[in-house]
Protein backbone atom coordinates (compact mmCIF):
# COMPACT_ATOMS: atom_id res chain seq x y z
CA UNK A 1 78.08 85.79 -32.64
CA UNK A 2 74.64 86.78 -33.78
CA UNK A 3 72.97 85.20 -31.25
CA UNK A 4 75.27 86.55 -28.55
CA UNK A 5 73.90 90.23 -30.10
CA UNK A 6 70.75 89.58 -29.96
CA UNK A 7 70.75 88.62 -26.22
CA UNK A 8 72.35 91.47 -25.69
CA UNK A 9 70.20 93.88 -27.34
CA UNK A 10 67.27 92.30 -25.80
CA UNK A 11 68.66 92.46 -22.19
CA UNK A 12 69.25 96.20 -22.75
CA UNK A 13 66.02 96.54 -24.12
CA UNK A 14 63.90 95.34 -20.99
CA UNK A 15 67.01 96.83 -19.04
CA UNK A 16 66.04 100.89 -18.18
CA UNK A 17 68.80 103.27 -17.53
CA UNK A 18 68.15 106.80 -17.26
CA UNK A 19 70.58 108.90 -19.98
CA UNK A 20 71.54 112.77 -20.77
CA UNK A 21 69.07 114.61 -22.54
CA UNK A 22 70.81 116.41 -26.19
CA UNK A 23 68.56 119.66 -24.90
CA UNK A 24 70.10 120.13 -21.16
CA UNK A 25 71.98 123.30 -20.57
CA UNK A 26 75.77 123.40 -20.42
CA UNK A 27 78.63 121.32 -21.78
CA UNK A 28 77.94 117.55 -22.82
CA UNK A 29 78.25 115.11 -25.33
CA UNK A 30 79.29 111.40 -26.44
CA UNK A 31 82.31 110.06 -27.48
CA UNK A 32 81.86 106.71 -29.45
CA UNK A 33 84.46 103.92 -30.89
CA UNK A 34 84.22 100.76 -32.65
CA UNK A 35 87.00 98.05 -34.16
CA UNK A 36 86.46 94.81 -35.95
CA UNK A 37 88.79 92.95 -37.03
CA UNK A 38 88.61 89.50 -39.37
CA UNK A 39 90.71 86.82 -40.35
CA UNK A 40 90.70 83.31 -42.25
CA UNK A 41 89.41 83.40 -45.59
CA UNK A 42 89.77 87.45 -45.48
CA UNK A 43 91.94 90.05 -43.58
CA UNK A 44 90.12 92.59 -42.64
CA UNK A 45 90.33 95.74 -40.11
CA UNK A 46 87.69 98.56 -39.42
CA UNK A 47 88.01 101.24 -37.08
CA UNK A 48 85.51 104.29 -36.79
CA UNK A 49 85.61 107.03 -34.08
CA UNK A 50 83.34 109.68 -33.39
CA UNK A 51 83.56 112.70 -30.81
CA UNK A 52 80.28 115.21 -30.48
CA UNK A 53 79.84 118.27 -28.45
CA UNK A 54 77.02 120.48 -27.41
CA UNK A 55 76.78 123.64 -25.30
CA UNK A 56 73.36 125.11 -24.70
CA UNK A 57 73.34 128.57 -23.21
CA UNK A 58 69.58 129.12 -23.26
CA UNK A 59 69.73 131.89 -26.38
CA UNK A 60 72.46 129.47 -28.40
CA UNK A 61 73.21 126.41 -28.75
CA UNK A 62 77.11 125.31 -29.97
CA UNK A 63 77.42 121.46 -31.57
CA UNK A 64 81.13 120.43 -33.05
CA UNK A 65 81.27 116.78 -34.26
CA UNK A 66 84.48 114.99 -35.14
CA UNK A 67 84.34 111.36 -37.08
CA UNK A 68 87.29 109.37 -38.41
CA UNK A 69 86.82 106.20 -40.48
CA UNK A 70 89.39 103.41 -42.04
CA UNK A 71 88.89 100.48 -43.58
CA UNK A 72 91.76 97.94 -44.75
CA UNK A 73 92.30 94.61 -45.94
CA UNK A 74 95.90 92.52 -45.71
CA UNK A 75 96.92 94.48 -49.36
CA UNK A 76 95.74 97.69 -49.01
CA UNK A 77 93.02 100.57 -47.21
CA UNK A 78 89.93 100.47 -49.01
CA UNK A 79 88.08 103.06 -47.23
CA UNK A 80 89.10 105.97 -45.23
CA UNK A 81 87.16 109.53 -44.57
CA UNK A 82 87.18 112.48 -41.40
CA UNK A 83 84.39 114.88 -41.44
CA UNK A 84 84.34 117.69 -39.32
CA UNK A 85 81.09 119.77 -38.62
CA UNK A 86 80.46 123.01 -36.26
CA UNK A 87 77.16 124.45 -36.08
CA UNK A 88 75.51 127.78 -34.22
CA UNK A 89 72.25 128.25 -33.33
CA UNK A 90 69.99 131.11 -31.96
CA UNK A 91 66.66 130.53 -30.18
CA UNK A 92 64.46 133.21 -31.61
CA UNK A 93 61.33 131.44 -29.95
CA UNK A 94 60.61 128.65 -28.24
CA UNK A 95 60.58 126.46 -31.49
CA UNK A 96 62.51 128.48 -33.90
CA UNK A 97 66.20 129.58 -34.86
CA UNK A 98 68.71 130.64 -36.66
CA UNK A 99 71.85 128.83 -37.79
CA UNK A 100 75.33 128.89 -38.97
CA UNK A 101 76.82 126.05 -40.18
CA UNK A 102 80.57 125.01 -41.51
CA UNK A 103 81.25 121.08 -42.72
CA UNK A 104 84.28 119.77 -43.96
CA UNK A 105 84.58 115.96 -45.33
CA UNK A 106 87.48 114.85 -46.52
CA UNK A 107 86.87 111.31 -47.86
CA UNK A 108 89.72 109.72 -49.66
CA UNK A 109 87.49 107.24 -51.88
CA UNK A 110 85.25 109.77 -52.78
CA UNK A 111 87.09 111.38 -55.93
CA UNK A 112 87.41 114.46 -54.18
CA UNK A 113 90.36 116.28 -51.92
CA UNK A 114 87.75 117.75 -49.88
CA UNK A 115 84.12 118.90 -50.04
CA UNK A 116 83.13 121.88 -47.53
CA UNK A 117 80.17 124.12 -47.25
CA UNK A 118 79.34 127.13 -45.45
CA UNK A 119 75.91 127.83 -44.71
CA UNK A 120 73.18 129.72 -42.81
CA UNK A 121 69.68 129.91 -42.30
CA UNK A 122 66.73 129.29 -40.36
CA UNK A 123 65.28 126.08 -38.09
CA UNK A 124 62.06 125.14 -36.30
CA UNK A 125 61.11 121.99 -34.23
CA UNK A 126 58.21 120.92 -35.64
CA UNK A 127 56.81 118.93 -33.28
CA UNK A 128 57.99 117.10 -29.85
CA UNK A 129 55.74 114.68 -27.95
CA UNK A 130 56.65 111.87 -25.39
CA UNK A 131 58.65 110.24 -27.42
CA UNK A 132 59.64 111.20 -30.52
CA UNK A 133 60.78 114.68 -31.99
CA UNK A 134 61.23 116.22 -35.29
CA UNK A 135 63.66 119.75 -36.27
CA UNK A 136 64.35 120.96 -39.73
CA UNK A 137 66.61 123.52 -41.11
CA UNK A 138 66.65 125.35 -44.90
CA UNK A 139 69.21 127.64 -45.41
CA UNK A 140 71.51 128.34 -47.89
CA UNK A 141 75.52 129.08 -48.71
CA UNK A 142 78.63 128.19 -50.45
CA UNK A 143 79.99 124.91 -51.02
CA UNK A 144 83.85 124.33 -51.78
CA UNK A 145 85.45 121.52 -53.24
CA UNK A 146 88.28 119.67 -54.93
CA UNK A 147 88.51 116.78 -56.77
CA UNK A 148 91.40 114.39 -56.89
CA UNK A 149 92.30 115.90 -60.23
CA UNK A 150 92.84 119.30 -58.83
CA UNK A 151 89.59 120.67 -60.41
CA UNK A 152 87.02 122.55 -58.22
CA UNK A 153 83.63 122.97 -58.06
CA UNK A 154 82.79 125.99 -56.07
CA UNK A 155 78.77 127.24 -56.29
CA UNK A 156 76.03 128.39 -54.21
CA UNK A 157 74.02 126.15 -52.93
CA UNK A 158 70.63 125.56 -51.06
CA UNK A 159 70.81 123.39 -47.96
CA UNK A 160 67.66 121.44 -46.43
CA UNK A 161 68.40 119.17 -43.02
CA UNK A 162 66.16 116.97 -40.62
CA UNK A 163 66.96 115.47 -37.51
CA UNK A 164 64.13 113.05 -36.02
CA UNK A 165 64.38 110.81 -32.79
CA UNK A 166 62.36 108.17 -31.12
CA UNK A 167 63.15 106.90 -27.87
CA UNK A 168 61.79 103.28 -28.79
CA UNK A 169 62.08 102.51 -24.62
CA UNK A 170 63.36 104.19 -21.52
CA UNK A 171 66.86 103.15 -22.44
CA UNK A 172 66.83 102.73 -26.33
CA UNK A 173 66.96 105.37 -28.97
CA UNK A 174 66.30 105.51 -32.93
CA UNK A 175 67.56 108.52 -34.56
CA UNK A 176 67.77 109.79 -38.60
CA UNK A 177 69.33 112.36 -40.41
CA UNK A 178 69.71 113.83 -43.78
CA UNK A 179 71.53 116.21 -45.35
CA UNK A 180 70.90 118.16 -48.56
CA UNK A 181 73.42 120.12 -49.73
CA UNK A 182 72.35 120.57 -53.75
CA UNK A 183 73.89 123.28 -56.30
CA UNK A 184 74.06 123.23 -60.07
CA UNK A 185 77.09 121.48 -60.57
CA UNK A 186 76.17 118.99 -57.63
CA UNK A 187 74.13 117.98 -55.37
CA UNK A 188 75.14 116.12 -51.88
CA UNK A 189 73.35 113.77 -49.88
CA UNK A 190 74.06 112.58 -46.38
CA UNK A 191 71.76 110.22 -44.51
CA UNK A 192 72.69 108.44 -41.16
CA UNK A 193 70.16 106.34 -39.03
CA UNK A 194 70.87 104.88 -35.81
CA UNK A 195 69.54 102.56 -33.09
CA UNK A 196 71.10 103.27 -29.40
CA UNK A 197 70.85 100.73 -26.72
CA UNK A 198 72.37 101.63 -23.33
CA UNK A 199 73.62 99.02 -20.99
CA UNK A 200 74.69 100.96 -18.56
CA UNK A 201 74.22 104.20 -17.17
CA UNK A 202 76.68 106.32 -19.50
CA UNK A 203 77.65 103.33 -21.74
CA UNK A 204 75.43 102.30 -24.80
CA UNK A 205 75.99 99.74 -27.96
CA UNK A 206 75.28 101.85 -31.52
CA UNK A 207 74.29 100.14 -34.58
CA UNK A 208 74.47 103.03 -37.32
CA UNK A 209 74.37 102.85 -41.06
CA UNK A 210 75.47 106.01 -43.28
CA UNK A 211 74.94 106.29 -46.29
CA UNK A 212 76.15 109.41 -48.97
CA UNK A 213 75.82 110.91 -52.04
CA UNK A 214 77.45 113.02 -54.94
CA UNK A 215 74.88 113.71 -57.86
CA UNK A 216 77.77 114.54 -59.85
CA UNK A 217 80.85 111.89 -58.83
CA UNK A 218 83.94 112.72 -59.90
CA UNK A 219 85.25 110.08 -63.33
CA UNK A 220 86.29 106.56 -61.69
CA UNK A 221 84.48 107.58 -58.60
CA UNK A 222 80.97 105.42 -57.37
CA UNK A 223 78.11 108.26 -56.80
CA UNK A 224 76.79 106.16 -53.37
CA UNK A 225 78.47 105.19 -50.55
CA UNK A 226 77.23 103.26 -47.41
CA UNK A 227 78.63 102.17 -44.29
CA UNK A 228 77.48 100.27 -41.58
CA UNK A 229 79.17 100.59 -38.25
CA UNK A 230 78.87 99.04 -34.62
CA UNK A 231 80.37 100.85 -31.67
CA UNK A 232 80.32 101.35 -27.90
CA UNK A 233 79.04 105.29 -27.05
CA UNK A 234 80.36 106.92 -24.00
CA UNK A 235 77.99 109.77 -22.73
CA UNK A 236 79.33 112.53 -20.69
């Protein structure tokens, strides 16, 4: 099975295919799915699902991301989370903005009900060449959250995000992100990175590992999570 992936990664490699670009104007985005399934020795199941959404105006830009996540063995699910994320932003130049941000994560393994934020501040791309590009973001808000036990841990808190992206060929993309979301009671870390191989012209293989952080877990909780994923994306 191995083997089989790495022929196919390689064909798509040395295979161009022209794909949408995150900046063009209007509606667009990429719906992405992915499903293994063992048995023998071990029973296992994993299903992710991920939906994103941008619309650039010219003076704003409008992303909403939807993910799911479940993981289950013959006894019992051992891992199950939905996030949902909407952000604004305002052009103010030709590198800089402003932002508003909501995120809502509700991860059942996690110790917590829910965590949630509400944020705002200010963005710039810092640099884009050929093939590569780099934004940040510091801003600040208000987190809200729950934990399992009913307790919350509401605060203000300071939020610092990066988004880079290299296009590694004409058809194959490596992207990172983190996520900062730190108060006094807690601090929350988020970091995905992702490799992107398309195959066809709106169909691509993702390899993606994510991996998150509370500062300040919740008793019986782990503080780290990670999670490594492979899934077809659909581009529209």
């Amino acid at each position: 099975m191995c083997r089989s992936l790495a022929l196919a990664l390689t064909f798509c490699l040395f295979h161009s295919i022209a794909y949408a670009d995150n900046d063009a104007p209007g509606w667009h985005g990429e719906g992405e799915f992915g499903l293994a399934i063992t048995s023998g020795n071990s029973d296992t199941e994993t299903l992710n699902g991920r939906l994103d959404l941008v619309n650039n105006t010219g003076l704003w830009r409008h992303t909403l991301g939807l993910a799911a996540l479940s993981v289950a063995d013959s006894d019992s699910t051992t891992a199950e989370r939905y996030t949902f994320g909407y952000k604004a932003d305002k052009n103010i130049s030709d590198n800089d903005y402003l932002f508003g941000a909501f995120r809502y994560d509700d991860d059942r393994f996690s110790g917590f009900n829910f965590q949630s934020s509400l944020t705002t501040g200010y963005g710039r791309r810092l640099f884009e060449r050929t093939r590569s590009r780099l934004d940040v973001e510091l801003g600040g808000g208000y987190k809200f959250s729950e934990t399992t036990n009913g307790e919350t841990q509401d605060e203000v808190i300071a939020r610092l995000y990066g988004d880079y992206e290299y296009n590694v060929s004409s058809n194959a993309l490596f992207s990172q992100t983190l996520l900062i979301e730190t108060g006094i009671e807690n601090t929350f870390t988020e970091s995905i990175s992702a490799f992107k191989v398309h195959f066809a012209e709106k169909l691509a293989l993702k390899l993606s590992l994510t991996a998150k952080n509370n500062s300040d877990a919740p008793a019986g909780a782990t503080s780290t999570d990670r999670i490594s994923t492979v899934s077809v994306v659909y581009s529209f």
